[in-house]
Protein backbone atom coordinates (compact mmCIF):
# COMPACT_ATOMS: atom_id res chain seq x y z
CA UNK A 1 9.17 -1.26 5.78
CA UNK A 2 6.49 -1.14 3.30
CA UNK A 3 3.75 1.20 3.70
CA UNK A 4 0.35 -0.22 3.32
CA UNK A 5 -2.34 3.06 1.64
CA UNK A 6 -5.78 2.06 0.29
CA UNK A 7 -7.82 4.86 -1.26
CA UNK A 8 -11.55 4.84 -2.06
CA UNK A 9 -11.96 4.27 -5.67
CA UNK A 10 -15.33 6.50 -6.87
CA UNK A 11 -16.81 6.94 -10.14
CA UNK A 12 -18.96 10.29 -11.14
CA UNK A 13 -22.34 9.30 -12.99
CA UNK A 14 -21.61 12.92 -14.78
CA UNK A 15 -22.65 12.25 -19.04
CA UNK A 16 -24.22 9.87 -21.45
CA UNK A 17 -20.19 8.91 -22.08
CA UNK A 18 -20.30 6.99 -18.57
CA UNK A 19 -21.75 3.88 -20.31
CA UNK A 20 -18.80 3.90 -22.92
CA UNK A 21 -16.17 3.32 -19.96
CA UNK A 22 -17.46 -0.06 -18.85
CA UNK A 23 -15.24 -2.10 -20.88
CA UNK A 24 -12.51 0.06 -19.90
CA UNK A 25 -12.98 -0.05 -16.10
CA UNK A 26 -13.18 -4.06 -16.65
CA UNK A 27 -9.14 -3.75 -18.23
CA UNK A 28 -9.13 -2.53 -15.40
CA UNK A 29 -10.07 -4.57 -13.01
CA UNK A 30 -7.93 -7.48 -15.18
CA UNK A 31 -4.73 -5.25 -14.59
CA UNK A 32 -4.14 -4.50 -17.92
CA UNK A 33 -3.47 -0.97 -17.18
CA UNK A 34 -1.84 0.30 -20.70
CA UNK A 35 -4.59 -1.34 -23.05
CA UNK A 36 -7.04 0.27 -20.56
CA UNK A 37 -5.14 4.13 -21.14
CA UNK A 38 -4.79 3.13 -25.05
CA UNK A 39 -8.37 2.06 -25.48
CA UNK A 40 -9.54 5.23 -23.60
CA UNK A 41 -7.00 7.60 -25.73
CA UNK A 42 -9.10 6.16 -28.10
CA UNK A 43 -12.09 6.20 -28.20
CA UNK A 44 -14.42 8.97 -28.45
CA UNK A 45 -12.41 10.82 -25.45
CA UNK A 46 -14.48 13.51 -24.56
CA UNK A 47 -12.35 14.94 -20.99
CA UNK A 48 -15.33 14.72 -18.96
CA UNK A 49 -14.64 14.47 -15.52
CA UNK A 50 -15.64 10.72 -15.36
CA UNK A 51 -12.99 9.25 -17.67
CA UNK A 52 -10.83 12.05 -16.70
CA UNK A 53 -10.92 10.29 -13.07
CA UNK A 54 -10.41 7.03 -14.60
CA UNK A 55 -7.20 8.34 -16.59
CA UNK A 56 -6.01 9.23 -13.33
CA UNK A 57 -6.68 6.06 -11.63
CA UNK A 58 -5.19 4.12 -14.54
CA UNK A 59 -1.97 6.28 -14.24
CA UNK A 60 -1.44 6.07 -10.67
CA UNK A 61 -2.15 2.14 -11.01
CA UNK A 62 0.51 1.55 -13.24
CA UNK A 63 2.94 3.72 -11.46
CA UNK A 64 3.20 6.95 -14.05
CA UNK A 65 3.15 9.71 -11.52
CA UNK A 66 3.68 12.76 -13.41
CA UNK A 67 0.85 11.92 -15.62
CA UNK A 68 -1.15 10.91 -12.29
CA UNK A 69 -0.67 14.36 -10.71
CA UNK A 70 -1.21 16.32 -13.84
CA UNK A 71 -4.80 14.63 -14.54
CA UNK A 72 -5.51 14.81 -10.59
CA UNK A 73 -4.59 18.24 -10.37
CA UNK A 74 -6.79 19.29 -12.60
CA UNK A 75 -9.85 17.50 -12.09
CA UNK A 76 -9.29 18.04 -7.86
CA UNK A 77 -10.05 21.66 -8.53
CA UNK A 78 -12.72 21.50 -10.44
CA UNK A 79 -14.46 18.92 -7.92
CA UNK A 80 -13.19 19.85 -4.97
CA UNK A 81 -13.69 16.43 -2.77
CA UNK A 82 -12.49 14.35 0.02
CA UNK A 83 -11.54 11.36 -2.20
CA UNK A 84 -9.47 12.93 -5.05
CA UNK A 85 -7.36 14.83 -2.75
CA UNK A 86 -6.68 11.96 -1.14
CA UNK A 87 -5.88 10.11 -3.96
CA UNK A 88 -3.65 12.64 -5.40
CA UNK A 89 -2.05 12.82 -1.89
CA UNK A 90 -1.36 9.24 -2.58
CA UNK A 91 -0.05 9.64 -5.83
CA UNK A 92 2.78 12.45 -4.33
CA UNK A 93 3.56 10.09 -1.40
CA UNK A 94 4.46 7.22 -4.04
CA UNK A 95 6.54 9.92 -5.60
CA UNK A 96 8.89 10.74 -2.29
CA UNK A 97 6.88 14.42 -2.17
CA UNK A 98 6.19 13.67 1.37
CA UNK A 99 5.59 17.35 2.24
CA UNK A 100 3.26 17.92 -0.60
CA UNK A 101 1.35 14.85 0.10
CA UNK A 102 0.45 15.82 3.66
CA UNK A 103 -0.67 18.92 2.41
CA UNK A 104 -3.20 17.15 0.01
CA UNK A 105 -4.30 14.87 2.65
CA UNK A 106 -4.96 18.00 4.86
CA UNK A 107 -7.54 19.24 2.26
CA UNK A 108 -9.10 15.93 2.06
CA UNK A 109 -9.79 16.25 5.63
CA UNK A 110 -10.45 19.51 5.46
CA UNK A 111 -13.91 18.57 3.10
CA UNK A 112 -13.88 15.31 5.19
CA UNK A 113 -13.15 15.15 9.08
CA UNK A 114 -15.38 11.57 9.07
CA UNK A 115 -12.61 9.76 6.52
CA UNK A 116 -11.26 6.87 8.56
CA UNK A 117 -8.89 6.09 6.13
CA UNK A 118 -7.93 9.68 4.94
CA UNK A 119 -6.96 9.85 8.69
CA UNK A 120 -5.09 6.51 8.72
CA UNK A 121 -2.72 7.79 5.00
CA UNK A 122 -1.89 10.83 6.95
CA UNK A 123 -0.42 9.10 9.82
CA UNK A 124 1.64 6.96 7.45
CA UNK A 125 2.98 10.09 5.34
CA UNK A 126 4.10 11.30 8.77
CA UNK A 127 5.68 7.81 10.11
CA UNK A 128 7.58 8.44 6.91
CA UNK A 129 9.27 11.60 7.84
CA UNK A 130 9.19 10.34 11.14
CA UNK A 131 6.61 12.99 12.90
CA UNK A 132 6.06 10.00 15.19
CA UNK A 133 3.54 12.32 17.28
CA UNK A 134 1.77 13.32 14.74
CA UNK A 135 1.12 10.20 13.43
CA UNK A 136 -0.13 8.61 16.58
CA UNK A 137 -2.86 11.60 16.58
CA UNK A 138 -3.68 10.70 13.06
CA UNK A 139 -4.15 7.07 13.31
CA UNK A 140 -5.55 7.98 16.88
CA UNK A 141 -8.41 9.87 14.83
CA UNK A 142 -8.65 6.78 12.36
CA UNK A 143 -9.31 4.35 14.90
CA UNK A 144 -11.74 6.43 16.63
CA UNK A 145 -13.84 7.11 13.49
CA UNK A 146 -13.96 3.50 12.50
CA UNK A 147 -12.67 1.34 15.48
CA UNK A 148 -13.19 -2.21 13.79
CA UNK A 149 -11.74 -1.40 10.26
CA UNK A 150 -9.01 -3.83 9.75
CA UNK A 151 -7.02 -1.68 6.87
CA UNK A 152 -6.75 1.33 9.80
CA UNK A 153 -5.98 -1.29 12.37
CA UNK A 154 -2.59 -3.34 10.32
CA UNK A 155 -1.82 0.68 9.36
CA UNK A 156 -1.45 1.54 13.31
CA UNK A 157 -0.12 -1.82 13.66
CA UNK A 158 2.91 -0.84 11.32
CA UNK A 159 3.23 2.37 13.25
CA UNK A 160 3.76 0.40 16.69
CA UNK A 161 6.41 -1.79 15.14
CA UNK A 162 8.32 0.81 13.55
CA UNK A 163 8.30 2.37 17.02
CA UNK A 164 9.36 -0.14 18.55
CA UNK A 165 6.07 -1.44 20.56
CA UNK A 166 6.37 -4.97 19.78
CA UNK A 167 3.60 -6.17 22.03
CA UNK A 168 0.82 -3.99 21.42
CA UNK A 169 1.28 -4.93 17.23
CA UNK A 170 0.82 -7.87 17.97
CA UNK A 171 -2.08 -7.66 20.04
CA UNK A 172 -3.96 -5.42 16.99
CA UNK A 173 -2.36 -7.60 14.10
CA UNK A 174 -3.77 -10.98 15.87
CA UNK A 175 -7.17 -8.87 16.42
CA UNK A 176 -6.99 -8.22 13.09
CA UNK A 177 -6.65 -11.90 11.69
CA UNK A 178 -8.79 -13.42 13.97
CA UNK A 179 -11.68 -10.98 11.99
CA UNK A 180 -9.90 -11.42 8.41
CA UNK A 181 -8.77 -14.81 8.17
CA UNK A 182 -7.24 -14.19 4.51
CA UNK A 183 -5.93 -10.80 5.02
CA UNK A 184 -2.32 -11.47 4.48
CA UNK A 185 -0.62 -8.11 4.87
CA UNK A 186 -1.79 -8.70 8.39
CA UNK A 187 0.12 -11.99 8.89
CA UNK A 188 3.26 -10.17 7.06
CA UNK A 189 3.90 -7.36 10.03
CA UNK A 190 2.90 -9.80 12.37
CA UNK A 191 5.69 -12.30 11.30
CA UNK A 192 8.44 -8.93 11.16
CA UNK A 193 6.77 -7.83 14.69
CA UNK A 194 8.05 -11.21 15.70
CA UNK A 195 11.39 -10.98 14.05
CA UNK A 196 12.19 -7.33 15.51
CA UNK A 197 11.74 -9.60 18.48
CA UNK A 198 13.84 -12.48 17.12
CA UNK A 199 11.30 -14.53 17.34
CA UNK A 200 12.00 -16.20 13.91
CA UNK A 201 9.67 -19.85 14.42
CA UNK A 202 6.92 -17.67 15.22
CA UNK A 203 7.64 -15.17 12.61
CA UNK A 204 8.03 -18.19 9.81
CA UNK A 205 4.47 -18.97 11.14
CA UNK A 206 2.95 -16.41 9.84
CA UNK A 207 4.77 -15.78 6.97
CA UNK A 208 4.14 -18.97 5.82
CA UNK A 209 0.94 -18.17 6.22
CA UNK A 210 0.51 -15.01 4.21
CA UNK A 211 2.11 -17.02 1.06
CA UNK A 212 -0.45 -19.69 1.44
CA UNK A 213 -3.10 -16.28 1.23
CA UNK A 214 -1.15 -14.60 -1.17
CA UNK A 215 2.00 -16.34 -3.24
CA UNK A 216 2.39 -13.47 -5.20
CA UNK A 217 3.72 -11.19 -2.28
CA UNK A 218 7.51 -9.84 -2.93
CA UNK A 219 7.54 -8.63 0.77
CA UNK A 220 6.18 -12.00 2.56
CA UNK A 221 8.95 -13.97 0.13
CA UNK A 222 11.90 -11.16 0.97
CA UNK A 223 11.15 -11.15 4.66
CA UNK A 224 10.68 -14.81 4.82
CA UNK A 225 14.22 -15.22 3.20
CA UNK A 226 15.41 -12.39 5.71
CA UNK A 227 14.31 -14.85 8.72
CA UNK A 228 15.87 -17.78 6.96
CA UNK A 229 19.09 -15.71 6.53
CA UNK A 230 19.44 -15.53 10.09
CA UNK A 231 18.47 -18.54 11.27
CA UNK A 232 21.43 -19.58 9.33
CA UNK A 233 19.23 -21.19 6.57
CA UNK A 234 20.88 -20.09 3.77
CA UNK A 235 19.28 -22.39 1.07
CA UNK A 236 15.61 -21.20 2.17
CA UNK A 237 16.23 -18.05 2.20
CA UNK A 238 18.33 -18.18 -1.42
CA UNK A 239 15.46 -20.11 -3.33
CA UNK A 240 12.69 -17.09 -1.34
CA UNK A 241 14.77 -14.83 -3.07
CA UNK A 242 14.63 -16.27 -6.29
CA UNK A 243 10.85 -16.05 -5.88
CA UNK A 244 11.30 -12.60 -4.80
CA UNK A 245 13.06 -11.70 -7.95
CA UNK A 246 10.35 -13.19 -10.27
CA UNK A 247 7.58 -11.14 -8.38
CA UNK A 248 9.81 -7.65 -8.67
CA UNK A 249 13.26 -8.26 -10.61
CA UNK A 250 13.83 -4.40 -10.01
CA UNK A 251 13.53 -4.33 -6.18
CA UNK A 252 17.32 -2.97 -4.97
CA UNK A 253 16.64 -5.13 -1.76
CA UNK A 254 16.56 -8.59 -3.11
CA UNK A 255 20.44 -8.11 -4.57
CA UNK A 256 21.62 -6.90 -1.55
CA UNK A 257 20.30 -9.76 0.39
CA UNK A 258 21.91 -11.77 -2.08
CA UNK A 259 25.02 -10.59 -1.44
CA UNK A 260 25.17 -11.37 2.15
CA UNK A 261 24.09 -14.96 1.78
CA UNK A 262 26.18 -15.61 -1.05
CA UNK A 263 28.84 -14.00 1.17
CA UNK A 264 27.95 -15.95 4.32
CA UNK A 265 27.35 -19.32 3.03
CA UNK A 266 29.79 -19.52 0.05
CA UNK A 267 26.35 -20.61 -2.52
């Protein structure tokens, strides 16, 4: 099950340089991470602390790690706040350092003990390594700093689900939607709360629905072909995969899916 982190994204006004990394921050913003890192490498590159953060951001977005944690490192001890930690906690957890990214989001709180959402990555990083009591205090925390945030709500929502408290996801997920009409990462978990409860015409429901918000989901396609799978659909649930496979032809999952309805319905 896909974990869902958001961190705070904050720029430093710190420099005349600041004004330089506009048209950067808008490659940005258009995904085009590598002519974003090029064009900062450069121009007049000066290591400030500003484009230093955006290095890191522009590492992390396009998934180079080691080069994420060696600009955050740095620039986390020189500015010692909530939101870098916590990015750079973020940037370990996509890694598989689960340890060391608890320990980052630990500091974060420890500058921060009012970040809703600092709260609500910790719990996840311990779901992961499956400090299931540790992680309802976390998200516990998160929900009580900011009650009606719907990111901290579908994060405790994937906590009840993965232990096994069908019901009460539901109840939060629908709470959720019923706020955020187009939030589709809601309607995915509530479609797999409704598998785990093979409930699969309910579950197509709102996976259906997430595609229609987002058709550029991998997980709402490869959990859409997993209900189709076993509602004996096998042609659905081949062609979702397909789509699945355009969106992330490196995912492990979608071959092995493959396999079993190749292997089930002779296709």
């Amino acid at each position: 099950m896909k974990i869902f982190l958001v961190f705070i994204l904050i720029y430093f006004s710190i420099g005349v340089y600041a004004d330089n990394l506009e048209p950067i921050r808008k490659l940005r913003e258009a995904g085009r991470f590598e002519e974003a890192i090029e064009t900062l490498m450069k121009s007049n590159y000066t290591s400030d602390i500003e484009s230093e953060m955006l290095l890191a951001k522009l590492y992390l977005d396009k998934n180079a790690y080691e080069d994420a944690v060696r600009v955050y490192t740095r620039i986390c001890n020189v500015l010692n706040t909530h939101d870098c930690f916590n990015e750079l906690a973020i940037t370990y957890l996509s890694m598989g350092n689960y340890q060391q990214a608890i320990d980052e989001f630990e500091k974060s709180i420890y500058l921060n003990r009012k970040s809703a959402m600092v709260y609500s990555n910790l719990a996840q990083a311990y779901l992961i390594v499956k400090k299931y009591d540790k992680a309802e205090e976390a998200h516990k925390m998160a929900l009580k700093l900011s009650s009606e945030n719907p990111i901290v709500k579908v994060n405790y929502g994937v906590f009840l689900i993965k232990t096994k408290k069908y019901a009460e996801a539901k109840g939060i997920l629908k709470d959720v939607l019923r706020e955020n009409t187009s939030m589709f990462v809601a309607e995915l978990y509530l479609g797999i709360a409704h598998y785990m409860k093979e409930e699969y015409n309910s579950a197509l429901i709102h996976l259906n629905r997430g595609i229609l918000i987002n058709p550029e989901s991998y997980d709402l396609y490869y959990h859409r072909a997993v209900v189709y799978y076993k509602k004996g659909d096998y042609i659905n649930a081949f062609l979702d995969l397909k789509m699945a496979d355009k969106i992330s032809p490196d995912n492990p999952k979608t071959g092995e899916l493959k396999k079993l309805v190749r292997q089930d319905s002779k296709l």
